[in-house]
C-alpha atoms as a PDB file:
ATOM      1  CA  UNK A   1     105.477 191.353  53.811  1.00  0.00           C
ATOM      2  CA  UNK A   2     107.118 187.822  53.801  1.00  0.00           C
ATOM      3  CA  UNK A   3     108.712 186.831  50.656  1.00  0.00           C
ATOM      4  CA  UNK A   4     106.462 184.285  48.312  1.00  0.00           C
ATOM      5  CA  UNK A   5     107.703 183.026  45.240  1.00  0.00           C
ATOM      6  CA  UNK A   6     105.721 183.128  42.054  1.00  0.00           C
ATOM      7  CA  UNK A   7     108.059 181.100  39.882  1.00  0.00           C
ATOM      8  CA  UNK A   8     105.464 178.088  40.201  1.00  0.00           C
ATOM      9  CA  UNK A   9     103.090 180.393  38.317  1.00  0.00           C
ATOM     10  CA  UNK A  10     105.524 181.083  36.334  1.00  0.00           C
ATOM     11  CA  UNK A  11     106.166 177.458  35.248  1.00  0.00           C
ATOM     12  CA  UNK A  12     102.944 177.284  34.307  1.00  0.00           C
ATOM     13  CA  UNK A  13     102.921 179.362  31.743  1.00  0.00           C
ATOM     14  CA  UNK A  14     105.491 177.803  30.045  1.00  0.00           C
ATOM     15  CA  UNK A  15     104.240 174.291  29.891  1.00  0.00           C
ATOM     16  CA  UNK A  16     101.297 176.079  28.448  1.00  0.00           C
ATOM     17  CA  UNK A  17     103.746 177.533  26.185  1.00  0.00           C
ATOM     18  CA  UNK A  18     104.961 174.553  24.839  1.00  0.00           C
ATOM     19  CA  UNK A  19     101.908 172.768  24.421  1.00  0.00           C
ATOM     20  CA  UNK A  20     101.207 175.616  21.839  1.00  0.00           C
ATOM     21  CA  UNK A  21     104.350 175.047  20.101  1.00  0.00           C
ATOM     22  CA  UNK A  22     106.128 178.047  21.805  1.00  0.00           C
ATOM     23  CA  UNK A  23     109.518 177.779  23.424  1.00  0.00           C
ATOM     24  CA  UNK A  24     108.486 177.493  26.944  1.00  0.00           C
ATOM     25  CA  UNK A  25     109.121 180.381  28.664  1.00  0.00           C
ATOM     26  CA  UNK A  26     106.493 181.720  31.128  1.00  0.00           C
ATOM     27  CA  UNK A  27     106.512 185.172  33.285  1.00  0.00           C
ATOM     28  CA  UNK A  28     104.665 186.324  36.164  1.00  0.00           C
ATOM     29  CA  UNK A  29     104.184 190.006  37.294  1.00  0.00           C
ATOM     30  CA  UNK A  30     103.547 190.730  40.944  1.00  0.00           C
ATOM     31  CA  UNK A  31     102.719 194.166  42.411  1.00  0.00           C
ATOM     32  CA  UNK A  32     104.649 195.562  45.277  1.00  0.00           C
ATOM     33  CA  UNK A  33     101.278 194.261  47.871  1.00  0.00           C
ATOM     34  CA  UNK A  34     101.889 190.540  46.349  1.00  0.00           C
ATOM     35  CA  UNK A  35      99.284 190.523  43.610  1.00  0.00           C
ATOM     36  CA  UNK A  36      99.668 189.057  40.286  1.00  0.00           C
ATOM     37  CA  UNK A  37      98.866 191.592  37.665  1.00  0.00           C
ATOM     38  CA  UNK A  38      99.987 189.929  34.562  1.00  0.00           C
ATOM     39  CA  UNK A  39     101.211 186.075  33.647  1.00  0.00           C
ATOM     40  CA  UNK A  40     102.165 185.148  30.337  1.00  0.00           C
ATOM     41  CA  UNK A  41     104.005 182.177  28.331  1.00  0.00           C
ATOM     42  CA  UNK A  42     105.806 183.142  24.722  1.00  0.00           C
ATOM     43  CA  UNK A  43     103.728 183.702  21.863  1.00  0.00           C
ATOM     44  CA  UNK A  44     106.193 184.556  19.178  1.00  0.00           C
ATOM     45  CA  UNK A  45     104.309 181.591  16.870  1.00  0.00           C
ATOM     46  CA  UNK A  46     101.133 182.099  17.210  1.00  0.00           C
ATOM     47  CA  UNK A  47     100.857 185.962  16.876  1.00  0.00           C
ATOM     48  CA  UNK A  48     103.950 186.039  14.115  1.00  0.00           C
ATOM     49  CA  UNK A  49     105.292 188.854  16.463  1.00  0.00           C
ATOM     50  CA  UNK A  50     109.447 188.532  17.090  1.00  0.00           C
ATOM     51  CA  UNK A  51     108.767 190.424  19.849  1.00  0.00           C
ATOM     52  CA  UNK A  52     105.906 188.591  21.722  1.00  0.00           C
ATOM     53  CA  UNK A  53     108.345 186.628  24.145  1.00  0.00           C
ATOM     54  CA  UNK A  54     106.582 185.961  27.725  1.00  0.00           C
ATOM     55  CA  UNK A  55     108.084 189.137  29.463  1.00  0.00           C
ATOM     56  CA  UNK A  56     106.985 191.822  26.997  1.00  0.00           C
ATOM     57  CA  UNK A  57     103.322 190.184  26.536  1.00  0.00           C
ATOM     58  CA  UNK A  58     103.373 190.292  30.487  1.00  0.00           C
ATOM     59  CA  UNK A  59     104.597 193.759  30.583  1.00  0.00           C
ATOM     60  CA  UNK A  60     102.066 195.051  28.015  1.00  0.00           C
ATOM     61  CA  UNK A  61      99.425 193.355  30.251  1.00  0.00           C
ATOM     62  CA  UNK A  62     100.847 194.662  33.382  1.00  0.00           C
ATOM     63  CA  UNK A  63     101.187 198.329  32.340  1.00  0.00           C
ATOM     64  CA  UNK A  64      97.891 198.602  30.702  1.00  0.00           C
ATOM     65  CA  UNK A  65      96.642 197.950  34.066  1.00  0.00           C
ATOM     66  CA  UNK A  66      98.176 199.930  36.036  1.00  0.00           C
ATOM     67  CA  UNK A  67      97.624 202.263  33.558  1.00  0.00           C
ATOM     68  CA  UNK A  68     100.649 203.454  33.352  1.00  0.00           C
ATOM     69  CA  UNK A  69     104.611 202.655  31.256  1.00  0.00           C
ATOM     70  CA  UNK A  70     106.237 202.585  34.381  1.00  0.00           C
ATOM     71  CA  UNK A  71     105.811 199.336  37.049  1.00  0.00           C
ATOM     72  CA  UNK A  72     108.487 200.582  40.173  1.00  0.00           C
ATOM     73  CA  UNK A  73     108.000 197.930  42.866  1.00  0.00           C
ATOM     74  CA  UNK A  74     106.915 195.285  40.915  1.00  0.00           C
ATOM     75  CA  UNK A  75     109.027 192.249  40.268  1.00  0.00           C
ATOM     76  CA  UNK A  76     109.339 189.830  37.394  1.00  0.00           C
ATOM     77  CA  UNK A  77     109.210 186.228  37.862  1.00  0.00           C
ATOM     78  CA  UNK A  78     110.443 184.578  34.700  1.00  0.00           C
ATOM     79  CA  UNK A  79     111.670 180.551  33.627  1.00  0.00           C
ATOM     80  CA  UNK A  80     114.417 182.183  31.306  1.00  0.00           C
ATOM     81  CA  UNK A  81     116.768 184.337  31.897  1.00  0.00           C
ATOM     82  CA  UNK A  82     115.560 187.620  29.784  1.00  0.00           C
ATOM     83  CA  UNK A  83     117.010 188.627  26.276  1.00  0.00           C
ATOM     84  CA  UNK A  84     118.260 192.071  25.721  1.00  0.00           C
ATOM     85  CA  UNK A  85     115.298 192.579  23.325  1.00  0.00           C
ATOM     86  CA  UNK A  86     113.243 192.311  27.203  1.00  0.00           C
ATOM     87  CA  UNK A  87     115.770 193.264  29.779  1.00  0.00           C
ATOM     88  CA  UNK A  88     116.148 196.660  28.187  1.00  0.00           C
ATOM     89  CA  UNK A  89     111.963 196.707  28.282  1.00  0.00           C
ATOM     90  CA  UNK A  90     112.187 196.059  31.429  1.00  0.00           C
ATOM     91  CA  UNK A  91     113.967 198.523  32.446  1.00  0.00           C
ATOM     92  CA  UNK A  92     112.505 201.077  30.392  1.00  0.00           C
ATOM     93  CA  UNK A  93     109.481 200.134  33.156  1.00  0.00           C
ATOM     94  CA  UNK A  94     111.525 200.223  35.995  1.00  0.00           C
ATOM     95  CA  UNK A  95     110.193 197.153  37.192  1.00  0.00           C
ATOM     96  CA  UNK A  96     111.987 196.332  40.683  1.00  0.00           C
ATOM     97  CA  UNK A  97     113.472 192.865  40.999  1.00  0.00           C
ATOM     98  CA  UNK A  98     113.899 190.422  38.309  1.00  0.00           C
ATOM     99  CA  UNK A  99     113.771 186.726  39.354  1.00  0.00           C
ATOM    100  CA  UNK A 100     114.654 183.668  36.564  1.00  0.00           C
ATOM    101  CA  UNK A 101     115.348 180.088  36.565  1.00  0.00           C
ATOM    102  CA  UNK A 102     117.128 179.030  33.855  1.00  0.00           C
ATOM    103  CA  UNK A 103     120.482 181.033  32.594  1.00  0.00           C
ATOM    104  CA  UNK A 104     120.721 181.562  28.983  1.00  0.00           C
ATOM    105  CA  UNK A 105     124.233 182.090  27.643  1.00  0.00           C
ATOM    106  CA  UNK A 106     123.601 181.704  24.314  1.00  0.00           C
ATOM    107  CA  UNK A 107     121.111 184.496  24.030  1.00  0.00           C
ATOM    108  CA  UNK A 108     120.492 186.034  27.678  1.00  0.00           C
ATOM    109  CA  UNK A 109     121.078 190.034  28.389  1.00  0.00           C
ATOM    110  CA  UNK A 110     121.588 189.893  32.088  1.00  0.00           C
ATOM    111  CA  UNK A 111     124.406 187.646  33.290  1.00  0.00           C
ATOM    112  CA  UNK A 112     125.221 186.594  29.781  1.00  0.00           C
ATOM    113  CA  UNK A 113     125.771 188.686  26.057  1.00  0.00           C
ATOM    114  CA  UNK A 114     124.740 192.168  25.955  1.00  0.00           C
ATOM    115  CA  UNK A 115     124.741 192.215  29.942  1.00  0.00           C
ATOM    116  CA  UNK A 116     122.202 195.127  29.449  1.00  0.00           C
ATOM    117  CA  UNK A 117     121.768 196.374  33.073  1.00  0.00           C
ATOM    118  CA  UNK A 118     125.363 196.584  33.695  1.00  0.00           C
ATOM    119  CA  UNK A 119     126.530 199.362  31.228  1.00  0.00           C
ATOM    120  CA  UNK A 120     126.129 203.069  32.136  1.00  0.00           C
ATOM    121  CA  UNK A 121     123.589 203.831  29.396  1.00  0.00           C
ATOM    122  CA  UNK A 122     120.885 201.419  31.503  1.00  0.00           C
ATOM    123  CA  UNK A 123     117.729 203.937  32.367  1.00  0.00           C
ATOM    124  CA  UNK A 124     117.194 201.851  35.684  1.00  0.00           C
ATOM    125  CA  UNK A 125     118.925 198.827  37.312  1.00  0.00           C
ATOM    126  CA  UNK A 126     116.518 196.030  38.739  1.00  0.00           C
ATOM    127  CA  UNK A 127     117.602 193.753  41.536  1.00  0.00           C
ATOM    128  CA  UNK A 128     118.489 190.272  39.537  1.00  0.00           C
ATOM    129  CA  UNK A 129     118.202 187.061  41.240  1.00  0.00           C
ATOM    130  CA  UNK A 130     118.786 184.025  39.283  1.00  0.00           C
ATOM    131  CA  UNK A 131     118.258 179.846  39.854  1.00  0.00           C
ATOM    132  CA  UNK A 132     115.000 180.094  40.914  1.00  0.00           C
ATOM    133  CA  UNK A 133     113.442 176.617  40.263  1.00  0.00           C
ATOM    134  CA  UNK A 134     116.597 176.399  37.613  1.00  0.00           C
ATOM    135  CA  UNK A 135     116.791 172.666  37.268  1.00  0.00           C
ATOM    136  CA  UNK A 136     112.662 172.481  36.579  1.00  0.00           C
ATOM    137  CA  UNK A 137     112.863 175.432  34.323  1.00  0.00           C
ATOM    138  CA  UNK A 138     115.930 174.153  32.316  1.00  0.00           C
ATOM    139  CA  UNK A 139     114.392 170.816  32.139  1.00  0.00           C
ATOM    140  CA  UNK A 140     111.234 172.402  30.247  1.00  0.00           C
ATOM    141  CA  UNK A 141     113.554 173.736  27.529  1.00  0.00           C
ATOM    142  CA  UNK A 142     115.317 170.482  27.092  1.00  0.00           C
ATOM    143  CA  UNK A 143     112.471 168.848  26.733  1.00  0.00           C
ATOM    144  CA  UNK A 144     111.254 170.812  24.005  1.00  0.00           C
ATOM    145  CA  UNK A 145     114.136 171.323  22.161  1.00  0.00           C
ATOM    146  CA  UNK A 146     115.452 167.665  22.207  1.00  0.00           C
ATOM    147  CA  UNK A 147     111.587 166.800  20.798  1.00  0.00           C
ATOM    148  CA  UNK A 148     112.232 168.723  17.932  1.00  0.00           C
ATOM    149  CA  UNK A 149     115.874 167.551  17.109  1.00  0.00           C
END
């Protein structure tokens, strides 16, 4: 299978996002034969959920139908790097490969803070690739944040 990125998809979600009043962070979940499953921007707001950030309302779509907790094979395409609140959901699914845009050191659990794949006590360790449409994903987040300063 050749390699097609889904970050564009992805993107989408989170200017949908933000034009809910969300921070504007989209994912995408893709199958190991290239289909999307499950695509999702952040609706912490609008559900008054803490925990409804775009990866775990993507997961719970994902997993419900495959019918199943566990997604090995699939791979995450998401505009912000994932908190530790998601990475450690994600691996709890096993989900295969993790691609983001955007790095987040202030509150990111891959490359940055808790790190969460890289201790010993991580269930399952996803391949991570990160800068994936960075600059367009980064610029969404500015964007929104700057409006609101």
């Amino acid at each position: 299978m050749v390699f097609r990125s889904h970050m564009a998809q992805a993107l989408d979600q989170a200017r949908a996002a933000a034009d809910r009043g969300e921070v504007p962070v989209g994912a995408v979940i893709v199958a190991p034969d290239g289909t999307v499953v499950a695509a999702a921007g952040n609706r912490t707001r609008e559900l008054n959920d803490p925990t409804a950030h775009a990866e775990i309302l993507a997961l719970r779509a994902a997993c419900a139908s495959a019918g199943s907790e566990r997604l090995p094979g699939h791979d995450l395409y998401v505009t912000l790097e994932p908190c530790a609140m998601c990475a450690a959901a994600l691996a709890s699914a096993r989900i295969g490969r993790i691609y983001y845009g955007a790095a987040d050191p202030k509150s990111g659990g891959v490359a940055h803070g808790a790190r969460v794949f890289s201790h010993p006590q991580a269930h399952h360790k996803p391949e991570v690739y990160d800068g994936i449409n960075e600059a367009e994903a980064a610029a969404l987040l500015t964007r929104f944040f700057g409006g609101r300063r």
